[in-house]
N, C-alpha and C. Protein backbone atom coordinates (compact mmCIF):
# COMPACT_ATOMS: atom_id res chain seq x y z
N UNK A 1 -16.92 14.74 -7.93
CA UNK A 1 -16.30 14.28 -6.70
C UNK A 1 -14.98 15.02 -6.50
N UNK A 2 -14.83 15.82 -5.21
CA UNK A 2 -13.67 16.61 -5.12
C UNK A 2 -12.56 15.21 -4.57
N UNK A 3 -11.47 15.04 -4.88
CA UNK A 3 -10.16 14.14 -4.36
C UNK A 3 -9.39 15.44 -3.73
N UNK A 4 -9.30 14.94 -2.86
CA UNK A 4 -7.94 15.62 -1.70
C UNK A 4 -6.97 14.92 -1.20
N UNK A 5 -7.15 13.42 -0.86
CA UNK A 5 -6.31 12.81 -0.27
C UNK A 5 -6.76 11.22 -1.03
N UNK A 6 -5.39 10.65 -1.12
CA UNK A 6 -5.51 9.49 -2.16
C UNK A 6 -4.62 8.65 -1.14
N UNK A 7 -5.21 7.38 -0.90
CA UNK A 7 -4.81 6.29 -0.16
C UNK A 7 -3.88 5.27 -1.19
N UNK A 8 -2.47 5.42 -0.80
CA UNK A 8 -1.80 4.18 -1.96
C UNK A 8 -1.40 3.18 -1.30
N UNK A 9 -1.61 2.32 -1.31
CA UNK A 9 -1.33 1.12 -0.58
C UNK A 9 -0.15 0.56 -1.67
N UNK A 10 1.06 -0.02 -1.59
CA UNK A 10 2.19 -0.55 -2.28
C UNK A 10 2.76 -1.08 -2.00
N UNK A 11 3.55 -2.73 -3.05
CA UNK A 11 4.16 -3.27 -2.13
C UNK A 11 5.10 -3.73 -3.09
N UNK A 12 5.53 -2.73 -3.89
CA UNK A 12 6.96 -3.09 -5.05
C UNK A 12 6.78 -4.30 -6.41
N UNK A 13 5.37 -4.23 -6.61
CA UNK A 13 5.00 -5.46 -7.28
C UNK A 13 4.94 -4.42 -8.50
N UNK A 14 4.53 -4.98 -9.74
CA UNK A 14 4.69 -4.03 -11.33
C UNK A 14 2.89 -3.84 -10.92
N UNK A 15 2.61 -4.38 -10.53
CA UNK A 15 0.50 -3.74 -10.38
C UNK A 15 0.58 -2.36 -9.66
N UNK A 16 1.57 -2.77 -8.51
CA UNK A 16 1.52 -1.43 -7.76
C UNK A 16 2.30 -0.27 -8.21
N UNK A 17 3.58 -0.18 -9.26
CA UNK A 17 4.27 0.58 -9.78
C UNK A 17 3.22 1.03 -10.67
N UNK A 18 2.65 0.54 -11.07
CA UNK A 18 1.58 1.01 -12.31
C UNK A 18 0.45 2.08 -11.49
N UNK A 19 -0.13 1.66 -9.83
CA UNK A 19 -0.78 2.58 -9.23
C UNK A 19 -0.47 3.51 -8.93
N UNK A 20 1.16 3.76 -8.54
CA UNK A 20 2.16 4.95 -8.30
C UNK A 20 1.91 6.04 -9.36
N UNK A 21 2.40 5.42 -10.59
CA UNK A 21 2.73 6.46 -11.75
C UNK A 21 0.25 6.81 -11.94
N UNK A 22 -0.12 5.97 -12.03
CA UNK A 22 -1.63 6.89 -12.19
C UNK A 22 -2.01 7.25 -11.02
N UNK A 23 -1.70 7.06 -9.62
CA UNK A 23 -1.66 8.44 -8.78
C UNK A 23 -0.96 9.30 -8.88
N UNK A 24 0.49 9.45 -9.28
CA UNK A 24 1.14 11.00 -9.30
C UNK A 24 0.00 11.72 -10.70
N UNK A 25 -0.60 11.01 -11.54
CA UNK A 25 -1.14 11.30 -12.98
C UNK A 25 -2.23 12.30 -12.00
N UNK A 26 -3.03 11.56 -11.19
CA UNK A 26 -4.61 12.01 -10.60
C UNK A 26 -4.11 13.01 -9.56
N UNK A 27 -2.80 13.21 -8.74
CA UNK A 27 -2.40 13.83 -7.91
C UNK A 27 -2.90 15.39 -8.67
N UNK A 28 -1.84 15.21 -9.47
CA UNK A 28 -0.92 16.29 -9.96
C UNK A 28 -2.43 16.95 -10.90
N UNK A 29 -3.55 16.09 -10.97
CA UNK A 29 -4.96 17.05 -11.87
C UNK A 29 -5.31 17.33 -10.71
N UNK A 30 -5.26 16.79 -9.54
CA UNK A 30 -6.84 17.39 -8.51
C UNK A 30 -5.97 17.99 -7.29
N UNK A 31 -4.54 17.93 -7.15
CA UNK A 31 -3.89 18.41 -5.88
C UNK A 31 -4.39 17.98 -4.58
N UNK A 32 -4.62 16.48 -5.05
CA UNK A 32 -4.54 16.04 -3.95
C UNK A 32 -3.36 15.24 -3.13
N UNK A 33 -3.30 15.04 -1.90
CA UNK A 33 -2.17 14.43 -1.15
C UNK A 33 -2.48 13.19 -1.20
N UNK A 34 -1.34 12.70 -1.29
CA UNK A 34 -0.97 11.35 -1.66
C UNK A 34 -0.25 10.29 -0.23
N UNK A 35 -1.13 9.52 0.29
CA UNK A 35 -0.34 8.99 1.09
C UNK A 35 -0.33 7.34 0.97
N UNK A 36 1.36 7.33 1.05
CA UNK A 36 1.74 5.95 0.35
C UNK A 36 1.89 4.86 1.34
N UNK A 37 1.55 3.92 1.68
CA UNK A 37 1.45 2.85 2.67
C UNK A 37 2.09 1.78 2.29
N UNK A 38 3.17 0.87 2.95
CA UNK A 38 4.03 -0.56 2.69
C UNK A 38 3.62 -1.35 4.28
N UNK A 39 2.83 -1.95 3.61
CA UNK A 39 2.96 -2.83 5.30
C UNK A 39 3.84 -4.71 5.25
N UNK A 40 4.63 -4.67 6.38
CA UNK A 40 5.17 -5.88 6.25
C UNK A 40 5.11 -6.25 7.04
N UNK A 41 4.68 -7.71 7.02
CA UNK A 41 3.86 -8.82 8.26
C UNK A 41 5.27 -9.91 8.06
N UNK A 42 5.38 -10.19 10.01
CA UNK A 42 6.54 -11.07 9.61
C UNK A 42 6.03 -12.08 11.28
N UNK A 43 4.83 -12.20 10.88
CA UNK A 43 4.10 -13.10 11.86
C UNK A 43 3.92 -14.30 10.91
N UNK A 44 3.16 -15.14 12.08
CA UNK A 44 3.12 -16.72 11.01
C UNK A 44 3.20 -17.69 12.25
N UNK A 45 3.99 -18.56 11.90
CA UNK A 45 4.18 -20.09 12.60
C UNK A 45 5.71 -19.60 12.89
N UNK A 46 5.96 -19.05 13.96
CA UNK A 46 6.99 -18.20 14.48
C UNK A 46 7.55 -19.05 15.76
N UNK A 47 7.20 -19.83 16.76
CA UNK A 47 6.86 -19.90 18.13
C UNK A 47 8.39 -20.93 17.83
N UNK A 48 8.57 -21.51 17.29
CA UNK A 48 9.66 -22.66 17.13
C UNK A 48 11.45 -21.85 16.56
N UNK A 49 11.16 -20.50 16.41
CA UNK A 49 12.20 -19.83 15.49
C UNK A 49 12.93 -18.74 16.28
N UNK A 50 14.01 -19.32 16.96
CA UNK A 50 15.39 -18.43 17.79
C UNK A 50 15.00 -16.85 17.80
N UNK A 51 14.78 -15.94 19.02
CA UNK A 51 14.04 -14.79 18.89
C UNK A 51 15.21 -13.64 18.18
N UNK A 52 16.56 -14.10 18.08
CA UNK A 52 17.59 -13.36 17.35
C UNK A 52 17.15 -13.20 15.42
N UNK A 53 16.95 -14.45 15.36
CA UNK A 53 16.57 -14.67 14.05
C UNK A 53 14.99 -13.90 13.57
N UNK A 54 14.20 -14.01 13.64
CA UNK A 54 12.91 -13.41 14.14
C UNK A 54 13.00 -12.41 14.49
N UNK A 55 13.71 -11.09 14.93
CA UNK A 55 14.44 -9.69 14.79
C UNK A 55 15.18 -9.30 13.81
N UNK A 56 16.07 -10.31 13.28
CA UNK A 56 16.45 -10.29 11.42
C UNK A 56 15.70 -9.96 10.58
N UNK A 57 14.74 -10.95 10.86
CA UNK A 57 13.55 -11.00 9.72
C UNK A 57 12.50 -9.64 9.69
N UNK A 58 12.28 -9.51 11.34
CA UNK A 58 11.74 -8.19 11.03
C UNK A 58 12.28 -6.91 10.80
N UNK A 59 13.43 -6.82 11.03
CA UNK A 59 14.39 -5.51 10.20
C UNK A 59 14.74 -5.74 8.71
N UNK A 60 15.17 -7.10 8.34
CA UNK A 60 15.06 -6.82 7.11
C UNK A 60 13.44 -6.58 5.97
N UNK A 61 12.18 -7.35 6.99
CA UNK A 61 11.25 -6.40 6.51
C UNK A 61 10.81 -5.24 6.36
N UNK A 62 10.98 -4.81 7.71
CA UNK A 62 10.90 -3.18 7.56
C UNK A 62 12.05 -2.18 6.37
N UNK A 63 13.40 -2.80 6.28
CA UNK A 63 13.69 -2.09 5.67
C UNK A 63 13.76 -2.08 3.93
N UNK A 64 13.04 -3.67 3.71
CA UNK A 64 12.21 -3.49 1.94
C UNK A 64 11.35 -2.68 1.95
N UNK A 65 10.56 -2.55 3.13
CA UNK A 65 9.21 -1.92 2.79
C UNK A 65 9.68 -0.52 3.10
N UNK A 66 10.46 0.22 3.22
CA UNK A 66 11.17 1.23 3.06
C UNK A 66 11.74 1.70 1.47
N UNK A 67 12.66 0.33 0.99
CA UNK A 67 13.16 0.85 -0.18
C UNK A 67 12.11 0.93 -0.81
N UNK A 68 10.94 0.27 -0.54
CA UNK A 68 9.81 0.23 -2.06
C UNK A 68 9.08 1.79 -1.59
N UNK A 69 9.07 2.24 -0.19
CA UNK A 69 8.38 3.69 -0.51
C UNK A 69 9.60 4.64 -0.72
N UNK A 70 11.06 4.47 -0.66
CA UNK A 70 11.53 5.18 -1.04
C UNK A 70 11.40 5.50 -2.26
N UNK A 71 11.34 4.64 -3.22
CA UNK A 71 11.46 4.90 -4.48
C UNK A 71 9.92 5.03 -5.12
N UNK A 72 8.89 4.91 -4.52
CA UNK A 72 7.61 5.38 -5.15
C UNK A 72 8.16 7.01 -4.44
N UNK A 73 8.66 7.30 -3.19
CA UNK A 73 8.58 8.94 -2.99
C UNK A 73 9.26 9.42 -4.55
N UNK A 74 10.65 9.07 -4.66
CA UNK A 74 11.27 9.75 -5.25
C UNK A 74 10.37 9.93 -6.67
N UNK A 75 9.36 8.76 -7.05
CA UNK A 75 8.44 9.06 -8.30
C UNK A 75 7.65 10.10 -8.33
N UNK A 76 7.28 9.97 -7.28
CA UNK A 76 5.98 11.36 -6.96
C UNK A 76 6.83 12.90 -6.31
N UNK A 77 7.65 12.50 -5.93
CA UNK A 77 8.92 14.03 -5.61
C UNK A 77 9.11 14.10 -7.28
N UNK A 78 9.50 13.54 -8.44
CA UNK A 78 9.54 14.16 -9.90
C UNK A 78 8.67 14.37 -10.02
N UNK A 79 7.47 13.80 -10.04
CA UNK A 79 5.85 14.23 -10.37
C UNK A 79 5.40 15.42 -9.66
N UNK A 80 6.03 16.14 -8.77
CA UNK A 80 5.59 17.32 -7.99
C UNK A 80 4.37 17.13 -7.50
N UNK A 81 4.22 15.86 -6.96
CA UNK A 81 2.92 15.95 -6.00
C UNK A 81 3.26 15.70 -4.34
N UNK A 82 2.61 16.27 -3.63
CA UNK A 82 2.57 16.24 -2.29
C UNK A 82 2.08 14.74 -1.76
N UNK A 83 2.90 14.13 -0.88
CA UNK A 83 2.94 12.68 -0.48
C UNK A 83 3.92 12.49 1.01
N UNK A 84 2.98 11.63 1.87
CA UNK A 84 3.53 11.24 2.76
C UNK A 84 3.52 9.67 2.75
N UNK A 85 4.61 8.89 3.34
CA UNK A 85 4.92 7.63 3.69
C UNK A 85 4.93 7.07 4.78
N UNK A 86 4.00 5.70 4.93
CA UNK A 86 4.16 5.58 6.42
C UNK A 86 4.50 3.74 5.47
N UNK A 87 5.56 2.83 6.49
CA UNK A 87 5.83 1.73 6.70
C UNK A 87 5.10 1.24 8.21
N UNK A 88 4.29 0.39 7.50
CA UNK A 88 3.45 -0.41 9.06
C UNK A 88 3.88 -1.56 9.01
N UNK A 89 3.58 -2.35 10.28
CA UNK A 89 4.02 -3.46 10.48
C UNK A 89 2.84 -4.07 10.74
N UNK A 90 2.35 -5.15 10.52
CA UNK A 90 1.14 -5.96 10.20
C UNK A 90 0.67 -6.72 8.78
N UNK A 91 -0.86 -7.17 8.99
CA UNK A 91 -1.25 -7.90 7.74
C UNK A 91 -1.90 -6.57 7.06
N UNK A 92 -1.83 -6.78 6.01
CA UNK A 92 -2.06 -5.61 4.47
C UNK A 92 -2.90 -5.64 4.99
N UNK A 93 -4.08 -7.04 4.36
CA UNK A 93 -5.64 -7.12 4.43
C UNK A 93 -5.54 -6.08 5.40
N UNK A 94 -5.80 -6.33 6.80
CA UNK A 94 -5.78 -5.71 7.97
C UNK A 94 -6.00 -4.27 7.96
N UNK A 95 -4.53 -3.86 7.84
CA UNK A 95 -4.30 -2.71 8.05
C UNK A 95 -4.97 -1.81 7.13
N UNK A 96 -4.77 -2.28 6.01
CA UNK A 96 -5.73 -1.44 4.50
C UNK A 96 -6.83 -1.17 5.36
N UNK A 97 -7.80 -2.34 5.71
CA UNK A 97 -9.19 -2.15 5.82
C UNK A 97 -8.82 -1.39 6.94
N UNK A 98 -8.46 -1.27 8.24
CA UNK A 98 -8.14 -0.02 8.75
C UNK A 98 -8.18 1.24 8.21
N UNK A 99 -7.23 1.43 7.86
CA UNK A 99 -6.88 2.77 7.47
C UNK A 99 -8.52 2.84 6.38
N UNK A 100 -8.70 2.56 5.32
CA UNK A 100 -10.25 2.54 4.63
C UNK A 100 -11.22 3.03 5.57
N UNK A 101 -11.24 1.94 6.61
CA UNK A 101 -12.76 2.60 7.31
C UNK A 101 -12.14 3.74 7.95
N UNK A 102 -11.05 4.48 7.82
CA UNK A 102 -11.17 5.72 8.87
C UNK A 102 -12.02 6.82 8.59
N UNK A 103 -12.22 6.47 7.07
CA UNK A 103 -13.13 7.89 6.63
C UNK A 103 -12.03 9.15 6.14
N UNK A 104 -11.00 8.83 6.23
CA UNK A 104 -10.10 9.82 6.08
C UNK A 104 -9.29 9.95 4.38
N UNK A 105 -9.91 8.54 3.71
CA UNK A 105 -9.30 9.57 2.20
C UNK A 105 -10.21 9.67 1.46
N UNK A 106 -10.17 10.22 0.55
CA UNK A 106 -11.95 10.37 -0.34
C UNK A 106 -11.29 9.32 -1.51
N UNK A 107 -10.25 8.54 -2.21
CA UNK A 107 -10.09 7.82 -2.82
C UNK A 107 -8.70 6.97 -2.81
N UNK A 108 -8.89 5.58 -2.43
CA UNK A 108 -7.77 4.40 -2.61
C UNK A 108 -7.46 3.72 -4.24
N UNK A 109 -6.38 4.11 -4.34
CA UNK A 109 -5.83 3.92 -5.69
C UNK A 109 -4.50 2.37 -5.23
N UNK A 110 -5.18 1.59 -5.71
CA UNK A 110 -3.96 0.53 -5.60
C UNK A 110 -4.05 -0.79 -6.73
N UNK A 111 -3.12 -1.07 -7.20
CA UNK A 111 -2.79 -2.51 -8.03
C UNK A 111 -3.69 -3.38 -7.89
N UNK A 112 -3.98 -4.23 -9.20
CA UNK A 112 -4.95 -5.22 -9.04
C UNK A 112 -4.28 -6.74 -8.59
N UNK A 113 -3.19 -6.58 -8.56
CA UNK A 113 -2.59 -7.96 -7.66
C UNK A 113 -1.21 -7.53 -6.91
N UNK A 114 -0.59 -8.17 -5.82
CA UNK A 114 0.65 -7.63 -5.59
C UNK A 114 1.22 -8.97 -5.54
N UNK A 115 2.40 -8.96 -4.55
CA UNK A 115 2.82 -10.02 -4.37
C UNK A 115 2.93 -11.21 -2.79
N UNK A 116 1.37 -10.78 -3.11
CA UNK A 116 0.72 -12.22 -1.86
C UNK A 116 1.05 -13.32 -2.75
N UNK A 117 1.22 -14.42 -2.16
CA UNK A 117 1.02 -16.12 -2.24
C UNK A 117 -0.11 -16.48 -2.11
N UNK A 118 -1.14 -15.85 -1.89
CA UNK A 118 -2.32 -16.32 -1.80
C UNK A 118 -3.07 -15.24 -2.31
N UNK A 119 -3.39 -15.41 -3.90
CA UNK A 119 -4.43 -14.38 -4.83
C UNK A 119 -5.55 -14.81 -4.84
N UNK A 120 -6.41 -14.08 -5.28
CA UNK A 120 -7.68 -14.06 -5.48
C UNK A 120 -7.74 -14.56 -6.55
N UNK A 121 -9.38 -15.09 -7.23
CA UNK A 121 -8.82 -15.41 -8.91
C UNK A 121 -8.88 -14.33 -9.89
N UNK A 122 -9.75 -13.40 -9.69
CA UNK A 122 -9.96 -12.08 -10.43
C UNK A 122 -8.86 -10.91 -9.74
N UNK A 123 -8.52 -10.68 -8.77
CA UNK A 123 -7.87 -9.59 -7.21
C UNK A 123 -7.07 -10.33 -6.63
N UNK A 124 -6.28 -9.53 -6.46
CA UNK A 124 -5.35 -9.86 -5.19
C UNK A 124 -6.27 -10.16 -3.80
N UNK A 125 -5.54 -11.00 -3.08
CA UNK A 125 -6.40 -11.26 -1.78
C UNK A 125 -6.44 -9.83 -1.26
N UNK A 126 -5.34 -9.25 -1.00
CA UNK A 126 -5.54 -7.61 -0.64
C UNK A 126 -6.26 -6.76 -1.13
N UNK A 127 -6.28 -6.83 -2.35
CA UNK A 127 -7.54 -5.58 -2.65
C UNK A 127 -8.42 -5.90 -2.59
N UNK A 128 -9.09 -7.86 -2.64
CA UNK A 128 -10.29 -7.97 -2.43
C UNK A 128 -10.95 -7.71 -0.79
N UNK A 129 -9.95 -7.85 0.21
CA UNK A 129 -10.04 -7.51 1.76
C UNK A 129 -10.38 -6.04 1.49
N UNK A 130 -9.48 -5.31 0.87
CA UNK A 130 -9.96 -3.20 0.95
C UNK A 130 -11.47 -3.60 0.57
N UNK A 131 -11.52 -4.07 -0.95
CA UNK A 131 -12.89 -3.97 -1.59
C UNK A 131 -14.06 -4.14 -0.78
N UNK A 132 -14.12 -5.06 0.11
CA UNK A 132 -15.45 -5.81 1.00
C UNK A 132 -15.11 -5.02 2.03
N UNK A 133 -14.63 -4.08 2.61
CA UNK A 133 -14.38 -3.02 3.97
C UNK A 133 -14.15 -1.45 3.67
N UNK A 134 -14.31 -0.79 2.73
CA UNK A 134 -14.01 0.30 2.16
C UNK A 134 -15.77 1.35 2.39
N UNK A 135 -15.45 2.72 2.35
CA UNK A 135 -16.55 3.41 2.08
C UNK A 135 -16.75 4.12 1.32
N UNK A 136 -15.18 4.44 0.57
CA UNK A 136 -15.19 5.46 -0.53
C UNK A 136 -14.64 4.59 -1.60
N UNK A 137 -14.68 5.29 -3.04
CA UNK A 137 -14.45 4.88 -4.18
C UNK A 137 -12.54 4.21 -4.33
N UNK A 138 -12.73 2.60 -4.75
CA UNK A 138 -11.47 2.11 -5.27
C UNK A 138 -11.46 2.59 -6.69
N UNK A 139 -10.02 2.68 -7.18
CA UNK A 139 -9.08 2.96 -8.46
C UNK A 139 -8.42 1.37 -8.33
N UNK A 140 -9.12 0.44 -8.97
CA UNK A 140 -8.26 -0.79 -9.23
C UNK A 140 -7.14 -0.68 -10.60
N UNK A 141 -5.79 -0.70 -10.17
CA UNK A 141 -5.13 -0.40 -11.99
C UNK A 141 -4.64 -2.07 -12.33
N UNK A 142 -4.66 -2.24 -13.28
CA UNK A 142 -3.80 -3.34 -13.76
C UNK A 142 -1.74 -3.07 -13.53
């Protein structure tokens, strides 16, 4: 199986630091590109909550889910592998299975739990959402 492009889904949890460092590992054998994904959902039971406050919340989401791909870049910038970062705004589940069905990476490398409130008992609720919507091969790491 040729790898060219590796889907990382991350969300600053030690499962997903652990997927970082064995994608720069798989990068850096097959030269493939690495693209790192943080999505932060700041929807919910919102409708009752001052729309000033609720613009807080979503800038200070966006900008964790920033520091956590900053600092997976700077892992994979030492690892000398080629990597792009995108911060989305939405639900993981969601968006993962998005990006999955595009057909566009030949392998998703991500943590076997992150830090949802609501896990799976074996998976994270998130990787079990990629798992049941995916077409190419998962890298589940501990």
């Amino acid at each position: 199986m040729q790898v060219s492009k590796i889907l990382l889904p991350i969300d600053g949890s030690k499962h997903s630091n652990n997927a970082i460092d064995y994608t720069i590992y798989l990068a850096r054998l097959t030269g493939a590109q690495v693209t790192a994904v943080c999505c932060y959902d700041w929807t919910g039971n919102m409708h009752e909550i001052v729309e000033t406050v609720i613009d807080e919340l979503k800038e200070k989401l966006q900008l964790q889910s920033q520091t956590i791909l900053d600092e997976a870049g700077r892992k994979m910038q030492i690892g000398e592998v080629n990597f792009v970062t995108q911060s989305i705004s939405g639900s993981p589940g969601t968006i993962l299975s998005k990006l999955a069905k595009s057909k566009e990476f030949d392998l998703i490398i991500m943590g076997s739990h992150g830090h949802s409130e609501i896990a799976g008992l074996l998976l994270g609720s998130v990787t079990h959402k990629v798992l049941n919507t995916i077409y190419c091969p998962v890298l589940v790491v501990p």
